[in-house]
PDB file of N, CA and C in Angstrom:
ATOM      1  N   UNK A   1       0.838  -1.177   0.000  1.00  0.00           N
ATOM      2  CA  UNK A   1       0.000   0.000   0.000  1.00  0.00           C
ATOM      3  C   UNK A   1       0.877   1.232   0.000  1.00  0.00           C
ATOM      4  N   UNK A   2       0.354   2.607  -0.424  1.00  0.00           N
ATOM      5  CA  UNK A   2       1.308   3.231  -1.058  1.00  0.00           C
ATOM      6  C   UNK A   2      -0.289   4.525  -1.105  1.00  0.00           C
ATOM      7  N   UNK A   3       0.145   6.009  -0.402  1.00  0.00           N
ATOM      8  CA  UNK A   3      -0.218   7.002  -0.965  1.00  0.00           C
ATOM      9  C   UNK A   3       0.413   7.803  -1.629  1.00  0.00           C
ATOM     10  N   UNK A   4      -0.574   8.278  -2.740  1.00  0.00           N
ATOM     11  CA  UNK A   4       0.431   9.215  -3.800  1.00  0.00           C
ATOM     12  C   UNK A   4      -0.383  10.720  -4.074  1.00  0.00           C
ATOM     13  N   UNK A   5       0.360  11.313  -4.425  1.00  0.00           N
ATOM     14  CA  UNK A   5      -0.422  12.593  -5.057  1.00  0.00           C
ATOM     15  C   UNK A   5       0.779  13.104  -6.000  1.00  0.00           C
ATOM     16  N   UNK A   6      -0.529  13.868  -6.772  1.00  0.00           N
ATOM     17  CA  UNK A   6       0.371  14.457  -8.245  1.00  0.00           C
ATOM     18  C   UNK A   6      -0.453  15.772  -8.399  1.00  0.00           C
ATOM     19  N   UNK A   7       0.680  16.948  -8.776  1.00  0.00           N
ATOM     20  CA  UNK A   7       1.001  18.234  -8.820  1.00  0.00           C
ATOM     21  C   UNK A   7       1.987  18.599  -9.789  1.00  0.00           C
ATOM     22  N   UNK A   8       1.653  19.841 -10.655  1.00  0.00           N
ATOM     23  CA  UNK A   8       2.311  20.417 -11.887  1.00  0.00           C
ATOM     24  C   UNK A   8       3.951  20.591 -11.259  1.00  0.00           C
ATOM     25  N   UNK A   9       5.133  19.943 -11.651  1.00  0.00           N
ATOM     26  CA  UNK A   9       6.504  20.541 -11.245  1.00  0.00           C
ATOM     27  C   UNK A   9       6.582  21.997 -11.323  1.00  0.00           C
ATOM     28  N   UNK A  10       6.045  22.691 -12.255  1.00  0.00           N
ATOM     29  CA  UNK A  10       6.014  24.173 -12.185  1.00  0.00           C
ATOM     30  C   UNK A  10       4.582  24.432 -12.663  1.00  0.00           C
ATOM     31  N   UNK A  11       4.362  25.527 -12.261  1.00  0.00           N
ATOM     32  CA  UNK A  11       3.028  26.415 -12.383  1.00  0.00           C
ATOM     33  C   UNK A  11       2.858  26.232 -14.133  1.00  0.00           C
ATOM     34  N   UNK A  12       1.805  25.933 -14.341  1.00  0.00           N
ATOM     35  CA  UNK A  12       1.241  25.716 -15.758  1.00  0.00           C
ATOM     36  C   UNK A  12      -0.297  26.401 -15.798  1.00  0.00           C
ATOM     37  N   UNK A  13      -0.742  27.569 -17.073  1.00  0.00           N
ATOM     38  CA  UNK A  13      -2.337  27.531 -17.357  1.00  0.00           C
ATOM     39  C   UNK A  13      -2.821  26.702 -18.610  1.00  0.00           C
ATOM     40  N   UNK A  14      -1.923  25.661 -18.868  1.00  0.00           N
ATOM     41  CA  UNK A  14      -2.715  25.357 -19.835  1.00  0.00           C
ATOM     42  C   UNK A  14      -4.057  24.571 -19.713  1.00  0.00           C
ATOM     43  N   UNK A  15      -4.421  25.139 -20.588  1.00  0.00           N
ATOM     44  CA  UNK A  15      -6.111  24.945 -20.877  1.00  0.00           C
ATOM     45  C   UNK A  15      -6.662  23.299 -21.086  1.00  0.00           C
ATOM     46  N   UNK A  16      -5.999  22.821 -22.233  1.00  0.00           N
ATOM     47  CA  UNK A  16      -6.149  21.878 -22.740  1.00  0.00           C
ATOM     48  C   UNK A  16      -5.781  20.919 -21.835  1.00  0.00           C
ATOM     49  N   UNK A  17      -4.474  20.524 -20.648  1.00  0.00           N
ATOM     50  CA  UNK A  17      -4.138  19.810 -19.609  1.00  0.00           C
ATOM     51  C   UNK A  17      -5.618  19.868 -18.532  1.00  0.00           C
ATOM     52  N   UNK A  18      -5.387  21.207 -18.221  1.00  0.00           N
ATOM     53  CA  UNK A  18      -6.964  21.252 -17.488  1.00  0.00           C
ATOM     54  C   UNK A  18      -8.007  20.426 -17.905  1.00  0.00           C
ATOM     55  N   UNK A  19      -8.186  20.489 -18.779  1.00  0.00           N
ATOM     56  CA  UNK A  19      -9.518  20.109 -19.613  1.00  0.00           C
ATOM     57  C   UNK A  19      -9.435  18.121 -19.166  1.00  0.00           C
ATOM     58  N   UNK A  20      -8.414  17.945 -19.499  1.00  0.00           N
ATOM     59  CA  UNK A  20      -8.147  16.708 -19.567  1.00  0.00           C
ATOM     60  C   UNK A  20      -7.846  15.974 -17.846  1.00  0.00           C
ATOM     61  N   UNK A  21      -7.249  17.004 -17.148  1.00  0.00           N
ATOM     62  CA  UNK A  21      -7.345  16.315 -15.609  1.00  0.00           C
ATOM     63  C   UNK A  21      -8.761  16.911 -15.216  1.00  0.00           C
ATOM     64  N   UNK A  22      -9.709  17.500 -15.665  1.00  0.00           N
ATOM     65  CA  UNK A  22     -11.064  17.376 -15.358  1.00  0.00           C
ATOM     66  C   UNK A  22     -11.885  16.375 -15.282  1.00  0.00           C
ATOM     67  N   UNK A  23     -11.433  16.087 -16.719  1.00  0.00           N
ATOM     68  CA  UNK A  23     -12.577  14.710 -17.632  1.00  0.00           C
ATOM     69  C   UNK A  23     -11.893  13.792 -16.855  1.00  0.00           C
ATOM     70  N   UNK A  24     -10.686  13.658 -16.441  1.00  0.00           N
ATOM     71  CA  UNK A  24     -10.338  12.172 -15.653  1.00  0.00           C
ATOM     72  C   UNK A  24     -10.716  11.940 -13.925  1.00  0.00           C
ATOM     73  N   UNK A  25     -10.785  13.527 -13.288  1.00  0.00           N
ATOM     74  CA  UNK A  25     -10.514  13.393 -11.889  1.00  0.00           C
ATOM     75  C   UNK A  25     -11.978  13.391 -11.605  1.00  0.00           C
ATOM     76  N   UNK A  26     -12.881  14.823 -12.801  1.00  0.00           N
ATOM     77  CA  UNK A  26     -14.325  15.293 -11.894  1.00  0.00           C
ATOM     78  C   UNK A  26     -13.837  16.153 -10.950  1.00  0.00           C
ATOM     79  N   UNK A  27     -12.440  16.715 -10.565  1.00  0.00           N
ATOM     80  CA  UNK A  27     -12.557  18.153 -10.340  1.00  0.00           C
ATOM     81  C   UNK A  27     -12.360  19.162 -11.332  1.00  0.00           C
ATOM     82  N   UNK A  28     -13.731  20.252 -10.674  1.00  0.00           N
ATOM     83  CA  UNK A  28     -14.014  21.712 -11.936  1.00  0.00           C
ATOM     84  C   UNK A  28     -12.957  22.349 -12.052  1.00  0.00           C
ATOM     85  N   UNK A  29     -13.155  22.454 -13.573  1.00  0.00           N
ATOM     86  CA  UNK A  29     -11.939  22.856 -14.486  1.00  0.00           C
ATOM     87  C   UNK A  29     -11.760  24.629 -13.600  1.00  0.00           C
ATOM     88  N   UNK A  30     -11.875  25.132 -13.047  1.00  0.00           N
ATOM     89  CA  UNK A  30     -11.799  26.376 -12.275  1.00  0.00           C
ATOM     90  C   UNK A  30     -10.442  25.947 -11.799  1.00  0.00           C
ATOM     91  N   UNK A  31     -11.242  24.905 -10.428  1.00  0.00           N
ATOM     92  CA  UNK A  31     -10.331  23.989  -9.383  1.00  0.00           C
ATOM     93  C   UNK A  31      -9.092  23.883 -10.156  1.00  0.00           C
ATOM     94  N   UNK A  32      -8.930  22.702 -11.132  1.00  0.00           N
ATOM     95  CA  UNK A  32      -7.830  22.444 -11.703  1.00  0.00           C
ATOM     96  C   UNK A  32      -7.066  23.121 -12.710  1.00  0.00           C
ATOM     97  N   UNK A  33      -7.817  24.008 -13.028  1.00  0.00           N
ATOM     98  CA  UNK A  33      -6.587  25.584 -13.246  1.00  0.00           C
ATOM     99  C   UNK A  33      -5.758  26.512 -12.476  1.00  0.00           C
ATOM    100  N   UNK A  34      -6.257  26.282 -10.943  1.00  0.00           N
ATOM    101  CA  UNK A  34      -5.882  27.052 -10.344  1.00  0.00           C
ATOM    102  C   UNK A  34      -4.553  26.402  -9.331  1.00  0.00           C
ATOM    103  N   UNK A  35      -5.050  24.663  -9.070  1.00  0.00           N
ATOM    104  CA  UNK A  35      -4.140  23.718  -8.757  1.00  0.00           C
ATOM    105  C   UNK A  35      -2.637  23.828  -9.776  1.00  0.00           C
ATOM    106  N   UNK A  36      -3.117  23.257 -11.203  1.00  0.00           N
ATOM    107  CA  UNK A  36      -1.944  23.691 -12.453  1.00  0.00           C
ATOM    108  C   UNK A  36      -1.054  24.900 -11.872  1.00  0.00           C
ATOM    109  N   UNK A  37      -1.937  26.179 -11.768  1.00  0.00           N
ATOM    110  CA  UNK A  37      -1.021  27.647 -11.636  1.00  0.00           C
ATOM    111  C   UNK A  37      -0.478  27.344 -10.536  1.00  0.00           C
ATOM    112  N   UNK A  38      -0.430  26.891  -9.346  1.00  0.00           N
ATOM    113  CA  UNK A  38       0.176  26.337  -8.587  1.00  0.00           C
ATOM    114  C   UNK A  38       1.461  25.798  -8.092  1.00  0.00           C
ATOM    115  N   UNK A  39       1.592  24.982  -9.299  1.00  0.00           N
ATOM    116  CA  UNK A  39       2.874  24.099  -9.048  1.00  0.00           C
ATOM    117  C   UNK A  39       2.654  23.119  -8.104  1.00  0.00           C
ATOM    118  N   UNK A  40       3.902  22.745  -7.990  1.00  0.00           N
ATOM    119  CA  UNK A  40       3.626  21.786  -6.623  1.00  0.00           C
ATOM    120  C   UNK A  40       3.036  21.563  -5.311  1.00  0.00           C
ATOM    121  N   UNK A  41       2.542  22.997  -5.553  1.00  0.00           N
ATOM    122  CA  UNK A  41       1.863  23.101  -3.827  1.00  0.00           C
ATOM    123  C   UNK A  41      -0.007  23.181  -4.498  1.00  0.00           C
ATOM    124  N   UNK A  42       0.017  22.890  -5.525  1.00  0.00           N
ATOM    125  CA  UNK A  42      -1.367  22.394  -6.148  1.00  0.00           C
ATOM    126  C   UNK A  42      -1.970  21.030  -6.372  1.00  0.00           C
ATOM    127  N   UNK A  43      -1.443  19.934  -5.394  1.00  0.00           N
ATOM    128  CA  UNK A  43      -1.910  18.851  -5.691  1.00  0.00           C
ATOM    129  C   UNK A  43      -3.560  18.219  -6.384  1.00  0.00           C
ATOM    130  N   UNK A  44      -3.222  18.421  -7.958  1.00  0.00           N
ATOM    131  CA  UNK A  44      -4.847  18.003  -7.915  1.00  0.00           C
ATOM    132  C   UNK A  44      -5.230  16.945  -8.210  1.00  0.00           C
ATOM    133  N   UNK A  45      -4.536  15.683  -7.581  1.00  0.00           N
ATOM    134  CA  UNK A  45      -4.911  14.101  -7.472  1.00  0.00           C
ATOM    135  C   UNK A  45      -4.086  13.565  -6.473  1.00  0.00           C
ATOM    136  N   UNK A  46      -4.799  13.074  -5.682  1.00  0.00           N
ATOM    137  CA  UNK A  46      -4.100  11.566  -4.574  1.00  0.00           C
ATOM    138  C   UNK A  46      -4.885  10.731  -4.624  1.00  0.00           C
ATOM    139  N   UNK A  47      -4.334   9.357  -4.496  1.00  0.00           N
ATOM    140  CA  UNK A  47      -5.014   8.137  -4.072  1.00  0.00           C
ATOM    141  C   UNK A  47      -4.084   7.226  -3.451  1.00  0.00           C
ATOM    142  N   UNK A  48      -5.139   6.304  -2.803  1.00  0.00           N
ATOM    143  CA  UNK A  48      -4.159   5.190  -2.499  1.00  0.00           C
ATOM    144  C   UNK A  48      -4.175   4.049  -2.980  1.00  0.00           C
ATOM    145  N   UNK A  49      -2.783   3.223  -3.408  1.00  0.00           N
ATOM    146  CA  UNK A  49      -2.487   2.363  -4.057  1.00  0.00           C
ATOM    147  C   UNK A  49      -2.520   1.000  -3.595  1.00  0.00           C
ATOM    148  N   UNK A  50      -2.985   0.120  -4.742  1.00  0.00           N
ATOM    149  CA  UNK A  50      -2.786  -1.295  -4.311  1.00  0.00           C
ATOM    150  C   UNK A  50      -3.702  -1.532  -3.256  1.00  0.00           C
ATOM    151  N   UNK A  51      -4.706  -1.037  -3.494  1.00  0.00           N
ATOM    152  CA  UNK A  51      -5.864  -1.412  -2.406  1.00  0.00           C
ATOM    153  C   UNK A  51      -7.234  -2.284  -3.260  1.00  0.00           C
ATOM    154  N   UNK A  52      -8.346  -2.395  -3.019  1.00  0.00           N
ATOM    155  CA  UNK A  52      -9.543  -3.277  -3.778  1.00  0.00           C
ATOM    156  C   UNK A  52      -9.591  -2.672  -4.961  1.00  0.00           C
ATOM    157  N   UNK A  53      -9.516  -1.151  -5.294  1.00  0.00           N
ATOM    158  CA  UNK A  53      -9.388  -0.691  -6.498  1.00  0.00           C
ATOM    159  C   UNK A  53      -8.072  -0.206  -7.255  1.00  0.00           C
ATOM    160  N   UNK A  54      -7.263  -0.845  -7.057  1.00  0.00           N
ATOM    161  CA  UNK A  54      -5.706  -0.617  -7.617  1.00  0.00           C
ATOM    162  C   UNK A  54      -6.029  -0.567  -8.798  1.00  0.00           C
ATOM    163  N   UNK A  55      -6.680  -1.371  -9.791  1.00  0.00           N
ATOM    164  CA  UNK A  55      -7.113  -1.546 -11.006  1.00  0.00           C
ATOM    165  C   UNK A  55      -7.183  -0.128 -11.829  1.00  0.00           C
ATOM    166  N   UNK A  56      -8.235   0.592 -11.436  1.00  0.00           N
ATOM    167  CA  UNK A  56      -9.102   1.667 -11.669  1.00  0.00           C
ATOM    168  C   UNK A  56      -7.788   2.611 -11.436  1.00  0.00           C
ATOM    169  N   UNK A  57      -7.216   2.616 -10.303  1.00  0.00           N
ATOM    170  CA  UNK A  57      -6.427   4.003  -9.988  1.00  0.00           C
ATOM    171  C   UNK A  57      -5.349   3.834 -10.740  1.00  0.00           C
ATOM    172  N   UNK A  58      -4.898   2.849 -11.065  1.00  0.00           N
ATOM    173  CA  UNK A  58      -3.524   2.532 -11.907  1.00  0.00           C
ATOM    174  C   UNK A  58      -3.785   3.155 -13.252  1.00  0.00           C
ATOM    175  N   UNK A  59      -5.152   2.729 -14.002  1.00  0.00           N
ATOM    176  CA  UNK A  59      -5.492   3.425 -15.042  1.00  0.00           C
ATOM    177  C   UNK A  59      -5.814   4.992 -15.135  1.00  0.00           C
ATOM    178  N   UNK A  60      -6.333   5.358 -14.068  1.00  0.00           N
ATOM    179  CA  UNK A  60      -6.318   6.864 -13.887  1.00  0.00           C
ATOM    180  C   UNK A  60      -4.844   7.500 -13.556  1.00  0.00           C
ATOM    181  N   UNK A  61      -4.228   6.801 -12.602  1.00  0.00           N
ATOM    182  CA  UNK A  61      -2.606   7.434 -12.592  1.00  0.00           C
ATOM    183  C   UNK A  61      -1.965   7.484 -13.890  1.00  0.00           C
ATOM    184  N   UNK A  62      -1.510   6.540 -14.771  1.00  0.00           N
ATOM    185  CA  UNK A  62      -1.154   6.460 -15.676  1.00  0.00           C
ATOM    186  C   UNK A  62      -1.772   7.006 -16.818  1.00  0.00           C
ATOM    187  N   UNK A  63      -3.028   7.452 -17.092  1.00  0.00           N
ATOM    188  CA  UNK A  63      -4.360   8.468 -17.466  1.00  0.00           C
ATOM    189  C   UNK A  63      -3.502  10.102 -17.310  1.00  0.00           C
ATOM    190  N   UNK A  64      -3.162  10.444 -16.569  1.00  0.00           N
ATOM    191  CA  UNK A  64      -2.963  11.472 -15.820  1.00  0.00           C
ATOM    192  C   UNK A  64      -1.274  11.830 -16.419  1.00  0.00           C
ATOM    193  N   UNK A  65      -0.700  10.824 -15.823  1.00  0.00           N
ATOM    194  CA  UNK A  65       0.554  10.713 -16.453  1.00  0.00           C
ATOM    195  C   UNK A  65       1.352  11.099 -17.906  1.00  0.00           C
ATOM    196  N   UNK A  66       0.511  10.397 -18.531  1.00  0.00           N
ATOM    197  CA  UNK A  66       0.226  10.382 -20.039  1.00  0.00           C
ATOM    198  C   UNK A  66      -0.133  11.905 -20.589  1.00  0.00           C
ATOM    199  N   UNK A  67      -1.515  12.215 -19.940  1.00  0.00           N
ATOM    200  CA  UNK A  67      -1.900  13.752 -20.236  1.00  0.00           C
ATOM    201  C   UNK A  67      -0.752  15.052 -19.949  1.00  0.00           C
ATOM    202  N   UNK A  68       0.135  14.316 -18.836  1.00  0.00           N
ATOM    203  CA  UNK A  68       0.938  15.661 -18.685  1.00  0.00           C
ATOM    204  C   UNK A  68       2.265  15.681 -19.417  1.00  0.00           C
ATOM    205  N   UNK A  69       2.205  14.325 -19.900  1.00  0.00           N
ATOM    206  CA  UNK A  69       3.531  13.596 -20.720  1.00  0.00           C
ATOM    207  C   UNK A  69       3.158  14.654 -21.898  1.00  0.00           C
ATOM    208  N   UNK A  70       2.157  14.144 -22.366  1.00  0.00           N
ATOM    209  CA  UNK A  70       1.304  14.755 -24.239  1.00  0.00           C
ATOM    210  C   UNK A  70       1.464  16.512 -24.202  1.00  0.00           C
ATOM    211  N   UNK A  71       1.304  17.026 -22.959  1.00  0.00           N
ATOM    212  CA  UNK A  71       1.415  18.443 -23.236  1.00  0.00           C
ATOM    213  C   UNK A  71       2.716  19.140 -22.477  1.00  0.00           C
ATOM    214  N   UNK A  72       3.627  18.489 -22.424  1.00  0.00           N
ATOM    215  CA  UNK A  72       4.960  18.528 -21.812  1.00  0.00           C
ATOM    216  C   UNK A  72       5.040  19.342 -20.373  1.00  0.00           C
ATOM    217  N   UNK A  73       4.298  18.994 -19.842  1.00  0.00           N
ATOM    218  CA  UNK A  73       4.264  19.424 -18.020  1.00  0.00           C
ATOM    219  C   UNK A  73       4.673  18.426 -17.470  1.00  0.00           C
ATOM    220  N   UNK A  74       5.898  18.417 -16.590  1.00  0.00           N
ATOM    221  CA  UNK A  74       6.457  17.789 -16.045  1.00  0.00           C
ATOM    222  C   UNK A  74       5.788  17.300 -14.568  1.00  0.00           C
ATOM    223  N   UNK A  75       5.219  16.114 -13.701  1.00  0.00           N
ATOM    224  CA  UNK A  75       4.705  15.924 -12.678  1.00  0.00           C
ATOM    225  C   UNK A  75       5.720  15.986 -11.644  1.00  0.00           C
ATOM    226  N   UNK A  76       5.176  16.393 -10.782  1.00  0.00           N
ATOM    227  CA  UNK A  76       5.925  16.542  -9.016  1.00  0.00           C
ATOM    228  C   UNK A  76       4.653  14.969  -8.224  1.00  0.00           C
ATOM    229  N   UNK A  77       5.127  14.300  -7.987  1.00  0.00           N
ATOM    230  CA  UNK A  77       4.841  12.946  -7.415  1.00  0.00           C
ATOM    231  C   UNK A  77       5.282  12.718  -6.013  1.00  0.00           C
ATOM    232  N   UNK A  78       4.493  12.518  -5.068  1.00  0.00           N
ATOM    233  CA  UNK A  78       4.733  12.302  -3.949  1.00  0.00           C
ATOM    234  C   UNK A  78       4.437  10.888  -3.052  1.00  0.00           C
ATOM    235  N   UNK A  79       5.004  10.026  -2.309  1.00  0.00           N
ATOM    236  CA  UNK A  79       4.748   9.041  -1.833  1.00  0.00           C
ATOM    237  C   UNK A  79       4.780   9.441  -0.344  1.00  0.00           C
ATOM    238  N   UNK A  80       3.623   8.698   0.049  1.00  0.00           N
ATOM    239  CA  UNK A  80       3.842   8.757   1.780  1.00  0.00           C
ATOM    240  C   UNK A  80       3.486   6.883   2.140  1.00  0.00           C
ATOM    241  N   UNK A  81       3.545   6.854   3.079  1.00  0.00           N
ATOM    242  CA  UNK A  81       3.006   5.369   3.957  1.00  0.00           C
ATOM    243  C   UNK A  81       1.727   5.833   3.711  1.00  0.00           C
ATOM    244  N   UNK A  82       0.622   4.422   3.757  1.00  0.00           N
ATOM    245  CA  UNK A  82      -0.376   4.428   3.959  1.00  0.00           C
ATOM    246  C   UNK A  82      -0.971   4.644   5.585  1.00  0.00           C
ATOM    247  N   UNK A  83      -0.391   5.136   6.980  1.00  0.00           N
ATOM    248  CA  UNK A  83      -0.494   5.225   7.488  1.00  0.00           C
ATOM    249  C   UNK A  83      -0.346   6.794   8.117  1.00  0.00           C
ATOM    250  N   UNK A  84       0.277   7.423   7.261  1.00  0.00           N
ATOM    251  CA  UNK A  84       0.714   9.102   7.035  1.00  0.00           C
ATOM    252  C   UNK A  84      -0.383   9.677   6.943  1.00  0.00           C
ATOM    253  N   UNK A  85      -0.663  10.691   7.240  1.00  0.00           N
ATOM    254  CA  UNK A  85      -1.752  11.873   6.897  1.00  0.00           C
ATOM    255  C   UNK A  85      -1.027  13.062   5.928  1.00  0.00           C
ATOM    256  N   UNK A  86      -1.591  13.448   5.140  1.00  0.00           N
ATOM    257  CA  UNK A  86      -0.537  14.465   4.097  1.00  0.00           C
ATOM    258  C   UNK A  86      -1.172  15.747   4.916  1.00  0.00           C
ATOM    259  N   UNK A  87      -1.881  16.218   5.491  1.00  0.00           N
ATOM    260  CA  UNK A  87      -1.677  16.755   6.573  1.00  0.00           C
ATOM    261  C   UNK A  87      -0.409  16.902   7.852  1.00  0.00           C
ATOM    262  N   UNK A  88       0.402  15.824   8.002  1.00  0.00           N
ATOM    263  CA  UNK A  88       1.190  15.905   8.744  1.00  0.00           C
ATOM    264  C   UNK A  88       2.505  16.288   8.324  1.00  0.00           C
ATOM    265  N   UNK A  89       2.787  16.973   6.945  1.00  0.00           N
ATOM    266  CA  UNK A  89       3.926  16.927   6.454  1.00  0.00           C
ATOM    267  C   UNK A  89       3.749  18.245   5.750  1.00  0.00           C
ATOM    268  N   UNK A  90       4.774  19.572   5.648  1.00  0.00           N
ATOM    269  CA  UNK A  90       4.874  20.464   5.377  1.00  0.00           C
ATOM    270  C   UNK A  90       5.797  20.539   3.992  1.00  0.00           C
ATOM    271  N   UNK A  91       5.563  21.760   3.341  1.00  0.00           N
ATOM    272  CA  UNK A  91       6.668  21.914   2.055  1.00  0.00           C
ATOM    273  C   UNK A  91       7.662  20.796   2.048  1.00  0.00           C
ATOM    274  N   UNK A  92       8.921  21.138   2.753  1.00  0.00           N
ATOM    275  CA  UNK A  92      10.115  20.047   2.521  1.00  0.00           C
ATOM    276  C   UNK A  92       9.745  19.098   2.904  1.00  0.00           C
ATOM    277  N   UNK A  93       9.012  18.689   4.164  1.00  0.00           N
ATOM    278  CA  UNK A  93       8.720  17.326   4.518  1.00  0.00           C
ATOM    279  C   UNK A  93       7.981  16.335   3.241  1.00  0.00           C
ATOM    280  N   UNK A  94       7.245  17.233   2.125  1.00  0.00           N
ATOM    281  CA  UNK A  94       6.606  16.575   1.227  1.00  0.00           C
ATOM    282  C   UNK A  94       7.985  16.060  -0.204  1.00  0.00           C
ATOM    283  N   UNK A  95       8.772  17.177   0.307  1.00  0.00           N
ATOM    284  CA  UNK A  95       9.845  16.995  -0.804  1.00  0.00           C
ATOM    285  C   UNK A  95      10.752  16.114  -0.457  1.00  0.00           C
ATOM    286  N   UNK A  96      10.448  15.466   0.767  1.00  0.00           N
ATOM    287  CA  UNK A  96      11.586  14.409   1.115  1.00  0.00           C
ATOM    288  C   UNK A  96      10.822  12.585   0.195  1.00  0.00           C
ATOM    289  N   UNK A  97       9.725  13.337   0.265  1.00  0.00           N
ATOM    290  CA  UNK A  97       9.033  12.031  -0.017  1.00  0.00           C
ATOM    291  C   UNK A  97       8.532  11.700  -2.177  1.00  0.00           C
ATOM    292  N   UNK A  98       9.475  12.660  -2.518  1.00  0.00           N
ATOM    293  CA  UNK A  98       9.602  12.752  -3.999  1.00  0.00           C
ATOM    294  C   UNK A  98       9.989  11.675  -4.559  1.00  0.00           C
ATOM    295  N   UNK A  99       8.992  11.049  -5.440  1.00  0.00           N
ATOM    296  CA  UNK A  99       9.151   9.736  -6.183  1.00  0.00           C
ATOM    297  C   UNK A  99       9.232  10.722  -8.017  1.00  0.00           C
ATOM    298  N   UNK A 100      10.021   9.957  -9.065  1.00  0.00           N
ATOM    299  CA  UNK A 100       9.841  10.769 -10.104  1.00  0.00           C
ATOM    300  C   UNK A 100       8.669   9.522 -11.295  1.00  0.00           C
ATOM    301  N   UNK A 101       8.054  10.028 -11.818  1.00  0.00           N
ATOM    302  CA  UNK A 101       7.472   9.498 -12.756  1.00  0.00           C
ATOM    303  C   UNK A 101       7.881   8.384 -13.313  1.00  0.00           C
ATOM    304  N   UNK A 102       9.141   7.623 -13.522  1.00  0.00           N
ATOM    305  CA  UNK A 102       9.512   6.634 -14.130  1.00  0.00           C
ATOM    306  C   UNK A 102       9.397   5.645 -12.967  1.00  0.00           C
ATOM    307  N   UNK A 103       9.465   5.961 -12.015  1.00  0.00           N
ATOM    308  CA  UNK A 103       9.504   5.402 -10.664  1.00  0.00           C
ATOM    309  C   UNK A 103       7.793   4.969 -10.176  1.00  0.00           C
ATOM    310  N   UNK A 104       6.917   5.851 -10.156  1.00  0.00           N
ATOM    311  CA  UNK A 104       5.651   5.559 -10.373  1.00  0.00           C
ATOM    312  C   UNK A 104       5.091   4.558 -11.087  1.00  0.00           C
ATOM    313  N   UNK A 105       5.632   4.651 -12.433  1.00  0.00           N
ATOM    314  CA  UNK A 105       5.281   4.182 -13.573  1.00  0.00           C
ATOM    315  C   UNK A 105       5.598   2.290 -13.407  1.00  0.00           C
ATOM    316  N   UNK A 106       6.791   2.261 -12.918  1.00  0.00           N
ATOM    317  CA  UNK A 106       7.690   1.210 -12.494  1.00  0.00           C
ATOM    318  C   UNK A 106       6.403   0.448 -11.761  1.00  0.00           C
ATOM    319  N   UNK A 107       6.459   0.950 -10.272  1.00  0.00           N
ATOM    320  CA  UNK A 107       5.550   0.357  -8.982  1.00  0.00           C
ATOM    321  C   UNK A 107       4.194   0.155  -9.907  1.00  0.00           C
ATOM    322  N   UNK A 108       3.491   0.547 -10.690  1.00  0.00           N
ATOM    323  CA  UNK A 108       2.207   0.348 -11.506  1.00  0.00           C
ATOM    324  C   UNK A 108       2.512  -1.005 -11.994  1.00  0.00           C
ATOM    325  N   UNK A 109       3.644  -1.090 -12.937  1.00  0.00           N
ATOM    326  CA  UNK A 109       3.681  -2.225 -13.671  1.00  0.00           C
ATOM    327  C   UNK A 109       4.396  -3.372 -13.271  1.00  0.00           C
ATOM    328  N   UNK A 110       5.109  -3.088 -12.274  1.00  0.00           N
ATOM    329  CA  UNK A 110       5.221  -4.356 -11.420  1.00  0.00           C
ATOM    330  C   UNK A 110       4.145  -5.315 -10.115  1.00  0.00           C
ATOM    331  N   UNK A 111       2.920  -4.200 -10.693  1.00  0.00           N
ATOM    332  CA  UNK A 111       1.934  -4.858  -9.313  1.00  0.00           C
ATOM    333  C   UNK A 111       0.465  -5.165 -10.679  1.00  0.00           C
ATOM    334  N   UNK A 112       0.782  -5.015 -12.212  1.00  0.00           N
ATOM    335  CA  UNK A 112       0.148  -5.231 -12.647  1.00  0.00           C
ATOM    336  C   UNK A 112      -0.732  -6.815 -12.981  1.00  0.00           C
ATOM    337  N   UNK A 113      -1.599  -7.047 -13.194  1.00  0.00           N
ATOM    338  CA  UNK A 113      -1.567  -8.703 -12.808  1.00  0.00           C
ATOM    339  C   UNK A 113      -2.241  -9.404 -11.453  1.00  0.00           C
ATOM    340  N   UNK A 114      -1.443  -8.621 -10.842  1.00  0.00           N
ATOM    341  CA  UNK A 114      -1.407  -9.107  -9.069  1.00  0.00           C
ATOM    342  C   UNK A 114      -3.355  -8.895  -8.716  1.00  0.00           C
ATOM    343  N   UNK A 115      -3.935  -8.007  -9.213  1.00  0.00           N
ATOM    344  CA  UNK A 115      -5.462  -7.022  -8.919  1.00  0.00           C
ATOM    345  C   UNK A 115      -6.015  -7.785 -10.177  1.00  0.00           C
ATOM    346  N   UNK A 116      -7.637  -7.400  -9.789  1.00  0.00           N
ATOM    347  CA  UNK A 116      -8.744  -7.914 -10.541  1.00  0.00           C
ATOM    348  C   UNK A 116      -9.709  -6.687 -10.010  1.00  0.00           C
TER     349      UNK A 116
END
């Protein structure tokens, strides 16, 4: 088990990214323009991994992934314990816990299979 959240590496307005972490998350494209302008301190997706719906979130992580891949925005990715509150962890404390995208990508496809 594994919590994650994902946030623009740098402040981004693009429109079209928005548009697309809308249609995937169901948060309003307002919300997730303003998360984007943000940067990293805009997280506008977490979940937790490898749980009854690993399935679903693996496809939405990698959903997500993809979208920021296609319009060249780089993701800021964060891992905590499933026992962590992301509440309990401030700026650097979140930056200690920096996983990079290939690394994400990795843990997805090595637990692929494993879920139904």
């Amino acid at each position: 088990m594994s919590k994650i959240a994902i946030a623009a590496r740098h402040p981004t307005r693009q429109l079209a990214l928005a548009q697309r972490v809308h249609e995937l998350t169901g948060l309003g494209l307002t919300r997730v323009l303003q998360r984007l302008a943000s940067g990293p301190r805009g997280m506008f997706f977490s979940t937790e991994l490898f749980m009854n719906d690993h399935v679903e979130q693996d496809r939405l992580v990698t959903q997500l992934l993809d979208a920021m891949d296609a319009y060249g925005v780089e993701p800021w990715i964060v891992e905590i314990a499933p026992g962590q509150a992301w509440s309990e962890l401030d700026g650097e404390g979140l930056a200690r816990h920096e996983i990079g995208a290939p690394v994400l990508r990795q843990m997805l496809a090595d637990a692929r299979g494993r879920f139904r």
